[in-house]
C-alpha atoms as a PDB file:
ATOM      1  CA  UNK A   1    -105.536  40.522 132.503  1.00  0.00           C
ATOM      2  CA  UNK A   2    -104.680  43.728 133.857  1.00  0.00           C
ATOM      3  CA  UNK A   3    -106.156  46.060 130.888  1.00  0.00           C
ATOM      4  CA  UNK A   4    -104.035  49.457 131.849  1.00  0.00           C
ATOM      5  CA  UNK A   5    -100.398  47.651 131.587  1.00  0.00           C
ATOM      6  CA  UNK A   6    -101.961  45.974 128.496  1.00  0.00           C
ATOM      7  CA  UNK A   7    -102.373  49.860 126.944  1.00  0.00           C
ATOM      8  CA  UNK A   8     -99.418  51.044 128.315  1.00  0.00           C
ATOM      9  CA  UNK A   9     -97.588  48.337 126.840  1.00  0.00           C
ATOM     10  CA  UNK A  10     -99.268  48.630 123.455  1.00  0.00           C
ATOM     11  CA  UNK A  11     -98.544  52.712 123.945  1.00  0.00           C
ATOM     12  CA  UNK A  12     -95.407  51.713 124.298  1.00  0.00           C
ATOM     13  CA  UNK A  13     -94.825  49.141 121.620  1.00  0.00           C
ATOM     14  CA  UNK A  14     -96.704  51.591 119.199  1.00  0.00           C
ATOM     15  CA  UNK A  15     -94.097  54.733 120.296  1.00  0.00           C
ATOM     16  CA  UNK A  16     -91.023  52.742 119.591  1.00  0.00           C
ATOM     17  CA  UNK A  17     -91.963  50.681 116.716  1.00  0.00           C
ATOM     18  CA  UNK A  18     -94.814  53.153 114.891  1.00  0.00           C
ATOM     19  CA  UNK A  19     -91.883  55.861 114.416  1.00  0.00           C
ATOM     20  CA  UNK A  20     -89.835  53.656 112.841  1.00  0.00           C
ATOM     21  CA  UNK A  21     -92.396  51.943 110.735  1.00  0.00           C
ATOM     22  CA  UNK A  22     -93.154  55.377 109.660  1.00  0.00           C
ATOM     23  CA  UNK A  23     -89.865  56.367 109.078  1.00  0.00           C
ATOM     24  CA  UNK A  24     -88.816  53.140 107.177  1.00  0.00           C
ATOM     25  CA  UNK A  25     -91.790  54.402 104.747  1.00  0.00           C
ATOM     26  CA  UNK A  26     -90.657  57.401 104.479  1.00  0.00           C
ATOM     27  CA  UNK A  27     -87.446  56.493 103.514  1.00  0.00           C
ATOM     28  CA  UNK A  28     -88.606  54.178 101.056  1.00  0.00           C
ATOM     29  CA  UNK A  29     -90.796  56.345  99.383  1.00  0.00           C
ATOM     30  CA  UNK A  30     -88.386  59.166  98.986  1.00  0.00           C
ATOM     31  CA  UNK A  31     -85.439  55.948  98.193  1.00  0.00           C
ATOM     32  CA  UNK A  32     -88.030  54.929  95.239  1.00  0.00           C
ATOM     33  CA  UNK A  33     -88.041  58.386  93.813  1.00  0.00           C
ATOM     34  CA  UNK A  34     -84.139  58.620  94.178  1.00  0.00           C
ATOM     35  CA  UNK A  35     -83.738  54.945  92.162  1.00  0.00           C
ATOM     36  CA  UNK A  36     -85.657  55.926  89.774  1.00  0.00           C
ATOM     37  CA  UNK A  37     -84.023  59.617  88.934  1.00  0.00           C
ATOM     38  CA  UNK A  38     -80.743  57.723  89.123  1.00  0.00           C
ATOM     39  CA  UNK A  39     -81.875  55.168  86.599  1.00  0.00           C
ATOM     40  CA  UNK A  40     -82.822  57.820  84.314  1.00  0.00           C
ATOM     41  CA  UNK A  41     -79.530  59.940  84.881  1.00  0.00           C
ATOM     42  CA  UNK A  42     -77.403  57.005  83.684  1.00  0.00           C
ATOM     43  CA  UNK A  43     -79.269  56.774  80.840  1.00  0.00           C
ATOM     44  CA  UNK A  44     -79.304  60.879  79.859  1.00  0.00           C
ATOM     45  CA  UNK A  45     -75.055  60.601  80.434  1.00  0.00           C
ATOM     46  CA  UNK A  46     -75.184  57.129  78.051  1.00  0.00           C
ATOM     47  CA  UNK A  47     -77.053  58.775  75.301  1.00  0.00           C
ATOM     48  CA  UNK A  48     -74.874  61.792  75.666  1.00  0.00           C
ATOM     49  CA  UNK A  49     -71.979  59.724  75.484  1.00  0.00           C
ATOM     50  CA  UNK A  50     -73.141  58.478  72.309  1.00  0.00           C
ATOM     51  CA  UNK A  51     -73.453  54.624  74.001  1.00  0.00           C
ATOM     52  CA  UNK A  52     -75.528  52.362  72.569  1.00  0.00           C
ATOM     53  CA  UNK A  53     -79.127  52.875  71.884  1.00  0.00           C
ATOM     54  CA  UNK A  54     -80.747  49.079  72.295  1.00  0.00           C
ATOM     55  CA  UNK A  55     -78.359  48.481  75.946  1.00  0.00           C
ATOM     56  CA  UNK A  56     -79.154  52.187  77.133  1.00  0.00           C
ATOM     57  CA  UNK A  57     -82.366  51.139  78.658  1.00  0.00           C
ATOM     58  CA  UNK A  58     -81.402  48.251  79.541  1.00  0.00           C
ATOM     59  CA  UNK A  59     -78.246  49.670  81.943  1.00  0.00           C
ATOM     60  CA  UNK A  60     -81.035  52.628  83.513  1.00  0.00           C
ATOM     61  CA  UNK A  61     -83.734  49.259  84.331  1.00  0.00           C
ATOM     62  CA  UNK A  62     -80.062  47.387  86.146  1.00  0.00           C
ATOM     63  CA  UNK A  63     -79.424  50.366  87.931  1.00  0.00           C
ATOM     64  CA  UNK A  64     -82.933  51.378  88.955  1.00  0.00           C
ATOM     65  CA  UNK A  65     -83.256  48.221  90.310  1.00  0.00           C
ATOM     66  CA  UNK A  66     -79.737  48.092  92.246  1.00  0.00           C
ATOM     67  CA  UNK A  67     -80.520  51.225  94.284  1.00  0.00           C
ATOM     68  CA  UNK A  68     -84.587  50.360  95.036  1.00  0.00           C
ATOM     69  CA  UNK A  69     -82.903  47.166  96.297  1.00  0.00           C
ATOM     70  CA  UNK A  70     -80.536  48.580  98.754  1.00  0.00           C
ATOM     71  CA  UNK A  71     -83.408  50.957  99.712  1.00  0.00           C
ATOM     72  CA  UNK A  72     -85.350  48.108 100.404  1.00  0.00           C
ATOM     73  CA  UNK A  73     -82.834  46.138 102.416  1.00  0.00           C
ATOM     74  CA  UNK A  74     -81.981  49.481 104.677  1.00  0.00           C
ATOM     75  CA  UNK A  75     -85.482  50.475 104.905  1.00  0.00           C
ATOM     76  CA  UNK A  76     -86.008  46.936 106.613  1.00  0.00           C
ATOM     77  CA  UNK A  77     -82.967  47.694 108.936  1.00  0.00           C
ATOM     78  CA  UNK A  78     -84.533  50.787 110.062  1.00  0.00           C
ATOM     79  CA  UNK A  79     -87.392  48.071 111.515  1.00  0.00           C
ATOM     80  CA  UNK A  80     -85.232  45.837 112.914  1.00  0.00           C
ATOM     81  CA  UNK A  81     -84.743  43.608 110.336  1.00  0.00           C
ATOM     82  CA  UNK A  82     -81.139  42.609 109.830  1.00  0.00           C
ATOM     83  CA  UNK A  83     -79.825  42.149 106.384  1.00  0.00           C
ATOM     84  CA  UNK A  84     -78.881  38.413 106.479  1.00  0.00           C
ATOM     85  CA  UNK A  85     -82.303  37.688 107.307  1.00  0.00           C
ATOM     86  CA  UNK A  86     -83.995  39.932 105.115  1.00  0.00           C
ATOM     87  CA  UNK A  87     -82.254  38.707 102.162  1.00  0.00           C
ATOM     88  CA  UNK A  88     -82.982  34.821 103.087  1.00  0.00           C
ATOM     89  CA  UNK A  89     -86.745  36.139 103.300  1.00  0.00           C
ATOM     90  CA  UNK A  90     -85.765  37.221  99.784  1.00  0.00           C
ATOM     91  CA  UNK A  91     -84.490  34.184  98.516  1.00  0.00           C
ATOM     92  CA  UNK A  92     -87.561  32.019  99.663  1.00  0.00           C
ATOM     93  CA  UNK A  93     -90.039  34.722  98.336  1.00  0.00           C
ATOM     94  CA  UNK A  94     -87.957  34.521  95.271  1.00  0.00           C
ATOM     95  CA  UNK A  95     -87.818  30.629  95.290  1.00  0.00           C
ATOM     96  CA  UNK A  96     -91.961  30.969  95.465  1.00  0.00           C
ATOM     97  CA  UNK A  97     -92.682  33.626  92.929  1.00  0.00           C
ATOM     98  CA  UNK A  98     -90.279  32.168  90.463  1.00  0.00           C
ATOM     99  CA  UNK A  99     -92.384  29.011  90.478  1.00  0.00           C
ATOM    100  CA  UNK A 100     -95.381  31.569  90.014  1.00  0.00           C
ATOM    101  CA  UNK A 101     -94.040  33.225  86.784  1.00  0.00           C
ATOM    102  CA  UNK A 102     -92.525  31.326  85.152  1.00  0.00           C
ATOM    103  CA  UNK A 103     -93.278  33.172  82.152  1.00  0.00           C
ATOM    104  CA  UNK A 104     -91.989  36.604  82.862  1.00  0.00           C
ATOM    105  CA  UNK A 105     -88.529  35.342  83.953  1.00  0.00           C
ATOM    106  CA  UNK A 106     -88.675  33.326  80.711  1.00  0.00           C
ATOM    107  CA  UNK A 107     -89.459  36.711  78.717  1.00  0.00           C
ATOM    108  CA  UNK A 108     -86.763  37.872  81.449  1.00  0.00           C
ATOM    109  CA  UNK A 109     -83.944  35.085  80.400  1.00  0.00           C
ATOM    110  CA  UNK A 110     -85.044  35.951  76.595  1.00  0.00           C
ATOM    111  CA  UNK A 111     -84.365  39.523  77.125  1.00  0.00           C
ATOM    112  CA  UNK A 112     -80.917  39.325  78.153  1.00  0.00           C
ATOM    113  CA  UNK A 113     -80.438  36.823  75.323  1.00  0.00           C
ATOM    114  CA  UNK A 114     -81.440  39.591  72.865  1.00  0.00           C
ATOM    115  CA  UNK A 115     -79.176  42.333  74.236  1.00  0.00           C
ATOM    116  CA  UNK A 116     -76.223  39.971  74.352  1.00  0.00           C
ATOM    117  CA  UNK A 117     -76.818  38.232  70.883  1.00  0.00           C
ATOM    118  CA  UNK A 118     -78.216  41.000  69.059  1.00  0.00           C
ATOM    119  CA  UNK A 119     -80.268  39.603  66.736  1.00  0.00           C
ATOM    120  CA  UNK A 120     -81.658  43.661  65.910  1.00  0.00           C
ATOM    121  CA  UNK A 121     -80.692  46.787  67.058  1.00  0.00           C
ATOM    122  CA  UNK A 122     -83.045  50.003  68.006  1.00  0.00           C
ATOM    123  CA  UNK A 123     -84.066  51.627  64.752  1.00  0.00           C
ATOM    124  CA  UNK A 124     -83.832  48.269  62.756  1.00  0.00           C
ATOM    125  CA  UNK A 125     -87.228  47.018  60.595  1.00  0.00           C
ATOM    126  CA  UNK A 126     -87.524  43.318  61.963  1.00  0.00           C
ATOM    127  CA  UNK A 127     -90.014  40.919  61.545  1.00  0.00           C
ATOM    128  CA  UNK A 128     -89.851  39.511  65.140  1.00  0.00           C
ATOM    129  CA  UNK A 129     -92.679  37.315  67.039  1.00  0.00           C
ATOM    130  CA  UNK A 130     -94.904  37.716  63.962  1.00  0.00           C
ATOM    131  CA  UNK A 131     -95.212  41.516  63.631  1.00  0.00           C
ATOM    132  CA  UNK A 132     -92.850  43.713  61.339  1.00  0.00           C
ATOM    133  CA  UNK A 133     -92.145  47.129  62.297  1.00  0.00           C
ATOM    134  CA  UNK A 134     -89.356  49.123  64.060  1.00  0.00           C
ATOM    135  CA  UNK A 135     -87.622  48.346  66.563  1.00  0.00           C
ATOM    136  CA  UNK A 136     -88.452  51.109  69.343  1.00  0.00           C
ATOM    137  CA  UNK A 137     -87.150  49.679  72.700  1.00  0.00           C
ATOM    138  CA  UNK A 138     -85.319  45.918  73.813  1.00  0.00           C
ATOM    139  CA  UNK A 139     -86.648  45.863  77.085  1.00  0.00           C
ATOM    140  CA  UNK A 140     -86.000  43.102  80.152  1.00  0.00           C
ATOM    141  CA  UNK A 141     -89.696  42.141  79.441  1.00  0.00           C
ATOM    142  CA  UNK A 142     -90.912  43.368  76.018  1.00  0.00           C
ATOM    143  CA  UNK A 143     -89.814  44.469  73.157  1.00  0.00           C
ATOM    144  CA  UNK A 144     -91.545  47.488  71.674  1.00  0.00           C
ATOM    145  CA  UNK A 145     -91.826  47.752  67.290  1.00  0.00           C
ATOM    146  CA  UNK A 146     -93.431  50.005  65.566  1.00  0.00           C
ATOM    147  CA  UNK A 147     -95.308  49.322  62.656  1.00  0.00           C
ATOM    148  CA  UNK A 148     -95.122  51.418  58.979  1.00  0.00           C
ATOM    149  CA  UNK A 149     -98.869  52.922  60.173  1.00  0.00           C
ATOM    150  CA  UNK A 150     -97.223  53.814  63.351  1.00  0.00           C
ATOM    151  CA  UNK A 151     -99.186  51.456  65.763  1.00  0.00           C
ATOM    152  CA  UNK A 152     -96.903  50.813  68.928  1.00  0.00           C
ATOM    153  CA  UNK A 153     -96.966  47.091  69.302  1.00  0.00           C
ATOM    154  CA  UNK A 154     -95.299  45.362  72.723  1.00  0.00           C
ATOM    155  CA  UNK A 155     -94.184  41.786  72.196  1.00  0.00           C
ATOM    156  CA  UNK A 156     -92.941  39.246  75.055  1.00  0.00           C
ATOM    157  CA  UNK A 157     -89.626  38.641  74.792  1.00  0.00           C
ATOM    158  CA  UNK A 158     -90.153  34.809  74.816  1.00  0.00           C
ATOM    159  CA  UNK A 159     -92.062  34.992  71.664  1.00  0.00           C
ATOM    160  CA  UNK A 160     -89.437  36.991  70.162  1.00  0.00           C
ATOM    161  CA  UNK A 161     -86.519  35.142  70.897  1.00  0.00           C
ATOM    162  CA  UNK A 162     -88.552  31.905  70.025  1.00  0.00           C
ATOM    163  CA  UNK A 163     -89.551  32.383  66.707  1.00  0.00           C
ATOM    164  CA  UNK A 164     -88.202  32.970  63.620  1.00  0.00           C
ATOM    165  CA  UNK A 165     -86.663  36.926  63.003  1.00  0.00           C
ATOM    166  CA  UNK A 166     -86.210  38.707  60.106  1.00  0.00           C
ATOM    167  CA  UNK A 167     -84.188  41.637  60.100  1.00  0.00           C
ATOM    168  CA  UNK A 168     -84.469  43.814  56.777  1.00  0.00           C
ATOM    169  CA  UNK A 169     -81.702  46.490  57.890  1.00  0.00           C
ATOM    170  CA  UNK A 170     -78.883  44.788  58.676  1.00  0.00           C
ATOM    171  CA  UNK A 171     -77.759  44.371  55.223  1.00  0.00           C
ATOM    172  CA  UNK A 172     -76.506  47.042  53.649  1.00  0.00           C
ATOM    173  CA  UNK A 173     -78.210  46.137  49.938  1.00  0.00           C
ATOM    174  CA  UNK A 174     -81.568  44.270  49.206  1.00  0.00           C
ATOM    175  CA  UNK A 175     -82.643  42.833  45.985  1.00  0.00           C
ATOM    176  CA  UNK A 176     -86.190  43.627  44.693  1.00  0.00           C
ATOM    177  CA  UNK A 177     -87.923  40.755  42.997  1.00  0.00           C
ATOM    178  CA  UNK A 178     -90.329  41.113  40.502  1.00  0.00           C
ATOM    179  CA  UNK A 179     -92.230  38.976  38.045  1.00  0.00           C
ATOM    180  CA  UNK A 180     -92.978  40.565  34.706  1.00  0.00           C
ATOM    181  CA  UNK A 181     -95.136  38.590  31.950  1.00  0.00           C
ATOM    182  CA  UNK A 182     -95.338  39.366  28.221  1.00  0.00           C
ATOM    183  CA  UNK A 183     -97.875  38.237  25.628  1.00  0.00           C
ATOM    184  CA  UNK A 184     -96.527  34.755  23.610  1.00  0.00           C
ATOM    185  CA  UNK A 185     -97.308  36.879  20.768  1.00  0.00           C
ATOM    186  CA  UNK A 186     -94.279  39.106  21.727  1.00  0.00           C
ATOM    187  CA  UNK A 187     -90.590  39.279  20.874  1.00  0.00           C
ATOM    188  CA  UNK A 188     -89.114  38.366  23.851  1.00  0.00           C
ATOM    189  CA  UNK A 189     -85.743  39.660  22.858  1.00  0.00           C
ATOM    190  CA  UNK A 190     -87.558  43.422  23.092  1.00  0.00           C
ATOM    191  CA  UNK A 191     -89.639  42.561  25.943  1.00  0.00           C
ATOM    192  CA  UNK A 192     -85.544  41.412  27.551  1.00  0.00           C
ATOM    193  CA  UNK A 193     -84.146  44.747  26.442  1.00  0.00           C
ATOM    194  CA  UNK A 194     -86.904  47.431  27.183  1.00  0.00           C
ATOM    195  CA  UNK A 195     -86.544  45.553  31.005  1.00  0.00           C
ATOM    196  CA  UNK A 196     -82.758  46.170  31.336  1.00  0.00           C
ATOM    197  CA  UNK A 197     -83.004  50.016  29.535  1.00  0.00           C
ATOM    198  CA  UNK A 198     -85.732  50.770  32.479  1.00  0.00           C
ATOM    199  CA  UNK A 199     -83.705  49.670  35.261  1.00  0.00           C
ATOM    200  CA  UNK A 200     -80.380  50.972  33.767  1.00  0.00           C
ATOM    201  CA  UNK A 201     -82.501  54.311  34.530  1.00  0.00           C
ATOM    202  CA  UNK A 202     -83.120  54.487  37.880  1.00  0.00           C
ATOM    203  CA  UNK A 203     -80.068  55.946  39.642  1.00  0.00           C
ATOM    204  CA  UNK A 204     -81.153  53.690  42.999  1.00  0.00           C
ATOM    205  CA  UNK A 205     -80.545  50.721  41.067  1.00  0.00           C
ATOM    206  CA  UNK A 206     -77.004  49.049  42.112  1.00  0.00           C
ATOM    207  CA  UNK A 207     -74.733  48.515  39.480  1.00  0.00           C
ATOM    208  CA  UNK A 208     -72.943  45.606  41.525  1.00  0.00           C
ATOM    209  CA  UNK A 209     -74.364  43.041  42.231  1.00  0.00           C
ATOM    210  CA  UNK A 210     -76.340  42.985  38.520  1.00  0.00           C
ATOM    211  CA  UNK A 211     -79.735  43.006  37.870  1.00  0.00           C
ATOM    212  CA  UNK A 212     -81.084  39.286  36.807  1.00  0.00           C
ATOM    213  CA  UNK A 213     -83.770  39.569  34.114  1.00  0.00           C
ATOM    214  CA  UNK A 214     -84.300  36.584  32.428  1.00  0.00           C
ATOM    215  CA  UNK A 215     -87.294  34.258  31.130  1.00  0.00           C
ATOM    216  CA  UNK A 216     -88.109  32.065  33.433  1.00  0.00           C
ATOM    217  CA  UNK A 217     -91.408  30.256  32.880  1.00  0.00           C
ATOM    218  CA  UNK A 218     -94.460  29.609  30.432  1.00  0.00           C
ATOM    219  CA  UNK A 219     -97.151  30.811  32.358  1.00  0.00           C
ATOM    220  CA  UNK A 220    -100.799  29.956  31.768  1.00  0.00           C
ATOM    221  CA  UNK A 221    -101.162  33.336  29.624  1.00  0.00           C
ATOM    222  CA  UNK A 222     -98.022  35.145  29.844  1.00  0.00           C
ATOM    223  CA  UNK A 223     -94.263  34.316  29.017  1.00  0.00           C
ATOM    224  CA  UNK A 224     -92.433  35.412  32.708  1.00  0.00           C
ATOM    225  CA  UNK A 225     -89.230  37.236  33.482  1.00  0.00           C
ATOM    226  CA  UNK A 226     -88.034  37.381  36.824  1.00  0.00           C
ATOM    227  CA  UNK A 227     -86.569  41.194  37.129  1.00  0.00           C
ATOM    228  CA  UNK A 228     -84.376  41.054  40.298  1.00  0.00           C
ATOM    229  CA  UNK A 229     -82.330  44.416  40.470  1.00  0.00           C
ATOM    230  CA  UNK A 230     -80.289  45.595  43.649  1.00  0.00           C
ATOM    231  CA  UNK A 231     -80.790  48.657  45.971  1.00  0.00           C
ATOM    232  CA  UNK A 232     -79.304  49.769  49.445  1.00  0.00           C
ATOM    233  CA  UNK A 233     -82.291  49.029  51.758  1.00  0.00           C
ATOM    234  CA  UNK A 234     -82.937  52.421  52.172  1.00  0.00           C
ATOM    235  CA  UNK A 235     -84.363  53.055  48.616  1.00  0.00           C
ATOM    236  CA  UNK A 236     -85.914  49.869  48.639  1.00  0.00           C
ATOM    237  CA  UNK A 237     -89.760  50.648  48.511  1.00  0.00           C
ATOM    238  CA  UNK A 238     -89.596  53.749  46.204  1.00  0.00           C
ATOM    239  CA  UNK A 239     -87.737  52.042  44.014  1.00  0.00           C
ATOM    240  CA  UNK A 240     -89.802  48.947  44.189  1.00  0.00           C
ATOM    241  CA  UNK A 241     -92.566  51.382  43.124  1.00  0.00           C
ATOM    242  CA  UNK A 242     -91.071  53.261  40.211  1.00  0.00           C
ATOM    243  CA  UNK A 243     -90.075  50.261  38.527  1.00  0.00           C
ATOM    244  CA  UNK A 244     -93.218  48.616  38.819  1.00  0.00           C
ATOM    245  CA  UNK A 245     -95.118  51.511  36.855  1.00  0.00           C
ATOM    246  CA  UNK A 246     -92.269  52.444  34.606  1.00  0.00           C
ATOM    247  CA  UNK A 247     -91.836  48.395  33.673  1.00  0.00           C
ATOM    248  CA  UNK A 248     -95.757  48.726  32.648  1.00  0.00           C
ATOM    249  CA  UNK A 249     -95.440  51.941  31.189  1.00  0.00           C
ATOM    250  CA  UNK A 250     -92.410  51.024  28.615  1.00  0.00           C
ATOM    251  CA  UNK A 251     -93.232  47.790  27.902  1.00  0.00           C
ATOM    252  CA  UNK A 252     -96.510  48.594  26.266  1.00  0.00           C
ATOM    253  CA  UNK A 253     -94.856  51.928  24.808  1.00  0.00           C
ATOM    254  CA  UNK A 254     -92.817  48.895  23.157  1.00  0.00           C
ATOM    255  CA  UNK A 255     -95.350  47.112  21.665  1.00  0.00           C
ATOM    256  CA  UNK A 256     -95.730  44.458  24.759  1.00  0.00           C
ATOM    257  CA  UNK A 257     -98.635  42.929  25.728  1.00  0.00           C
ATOM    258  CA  UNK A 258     -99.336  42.868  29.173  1.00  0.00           C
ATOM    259  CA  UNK A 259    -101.253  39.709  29.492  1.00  0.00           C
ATOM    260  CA  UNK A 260    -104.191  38.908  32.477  1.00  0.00           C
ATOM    261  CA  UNK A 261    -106.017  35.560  32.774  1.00  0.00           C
ATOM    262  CA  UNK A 262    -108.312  35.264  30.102  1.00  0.00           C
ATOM    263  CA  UNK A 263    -111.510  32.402  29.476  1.00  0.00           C
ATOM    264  CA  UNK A 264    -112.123  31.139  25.795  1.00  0.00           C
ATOM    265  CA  UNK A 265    -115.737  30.043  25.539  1.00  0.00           C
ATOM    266  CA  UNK A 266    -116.888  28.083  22.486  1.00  0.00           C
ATOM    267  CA  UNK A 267    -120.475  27.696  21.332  1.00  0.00           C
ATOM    268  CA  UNK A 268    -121.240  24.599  19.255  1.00  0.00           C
ATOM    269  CA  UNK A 269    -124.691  25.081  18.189  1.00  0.00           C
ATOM    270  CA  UNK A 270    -127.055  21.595  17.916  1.00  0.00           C
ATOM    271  CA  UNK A 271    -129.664  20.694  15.338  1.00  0.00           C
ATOM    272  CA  UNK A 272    -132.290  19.016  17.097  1.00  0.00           C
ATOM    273  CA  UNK A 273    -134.107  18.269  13.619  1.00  0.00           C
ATOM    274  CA  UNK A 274    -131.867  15.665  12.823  1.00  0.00           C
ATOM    275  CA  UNK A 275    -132.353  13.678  16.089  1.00  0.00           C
END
């Protein structure tokens, strides 16, 4: 082996294809940078446009991803590599990893299931894959709530599009249900109207649909009314809140009892003379 044409051809070699190694990293670098301000300049002009808040993010992850691709596949031209082939390398690297991860293309496939079906909407209070909060971001992955204590929590996508979801803001109204129970002792027809004059005076409370109150079992210790007025879902909590203390408040000033579980315990005393 004749070691100086060996370095000259490795000189050589290293010359022509070292540049433009180099210069295919280069460009990829600065191409990844470029994707990515893209991605985030179609989503400043969507929220400016007043577009949609759940499929903004969604549209700046397609488009990121667009542009790093074509980056990628002239980056690899600048080495040689022609397109055609590059993209078949693509397609049998893609073949192998989607075997590999299965579950991230499922959360992937469940992601654009939720931005086409829309189950919930950014800003809505769901109870999706378990966990209740509000709905931050629907990512292609994840999708971010946040919960009432303000704890960021990131859920697959699978999960969420696999399980049950309960979405408390996409009604306009709610109905608040409450149990109240009154002594037996009582007179239930005061214990019925000191119930309707308290939610007759909370403005919140909707005056279509009606409120329900009405008796509706024979509990162990109490005699039970089912309250069930009617809110927008806005007011819902405060006005779950005040009724609960007012309800407490004017039934005793009424002459209610407000009954608890109670244990009657009998002594029988035994004369042990007489045995």
């Amino acid at each position: 082996m004749d070691v100086p044409v060996l370095l000259a051809t490795l000189q050589e070699l290293a010359a022509t294809w070292g540049l433009r190694a180099l210069g295919a990293l280069a460009f990829l670098l600065v191409g990844r940078i470029v994707a990515r301000s893209v991605g985030r300049a179609v989503e400043r002009a969507l929220k400016r446009s007043h577009f949609d808040d759940t499929l903004t993010p969604f549209i700046g992850n397609i488009v990121y991803t667009l542009v790093l691709l074509a980056v990628i596949i002239a980056a690899a031209g600048m080495v040689g590599i022609q397109a055609g082939s590059f993209i078949a390398i693509i397609g049998a690297a893609g073949l192998a990893v989607a075997l590999a991860f299965q579950g991230t293309l499922s959360n992937f496939a469940s992601g654009i299931m939720l931005l086409t079906f829309r189950p919930f909407q950014v800003g809505d209070f769901v109870d999706a894959g378990g966990t209740m909060g509000s709905v931050q971001e629907i990512g292609v992955f994840t999708t971010t709530l946040a919960t009432p204590d303000n704890v960021k929590i990131i859920i697959p996508n699978s999960q969420v599009s696999g399980a049950i979801i309960r979405n408390y803001s996409a009604n306009e109204n709610r109905r608040i249900d409450l149990v109240v129970g009154v002594g037996y002792d009582d007179d239930l027809n005061v214990a019925r109207d000191t119930i309707l004059k308290v939610i007759q005076a909370d403005d919140r409370v909707l005056e279509d649909p009606a409120p329900t109150v009405a008796v509706d079992n024979m509990g162990a210790s109490s005699m039970d009314f089912v309250v069930r007025p009617w809110v927008k879902g806005a007011d819902y909590w405060e006005a779950k809140w005040a009724l609960t203390k007012a309800l407490k408040e004017e039934l005793e000033a009424a002459g209610c009892n407000i009954p608890y579980p109670q244990r009657d315990v009998h002594l029988y005393s035994h004369d042990t003379a007489a045995d």
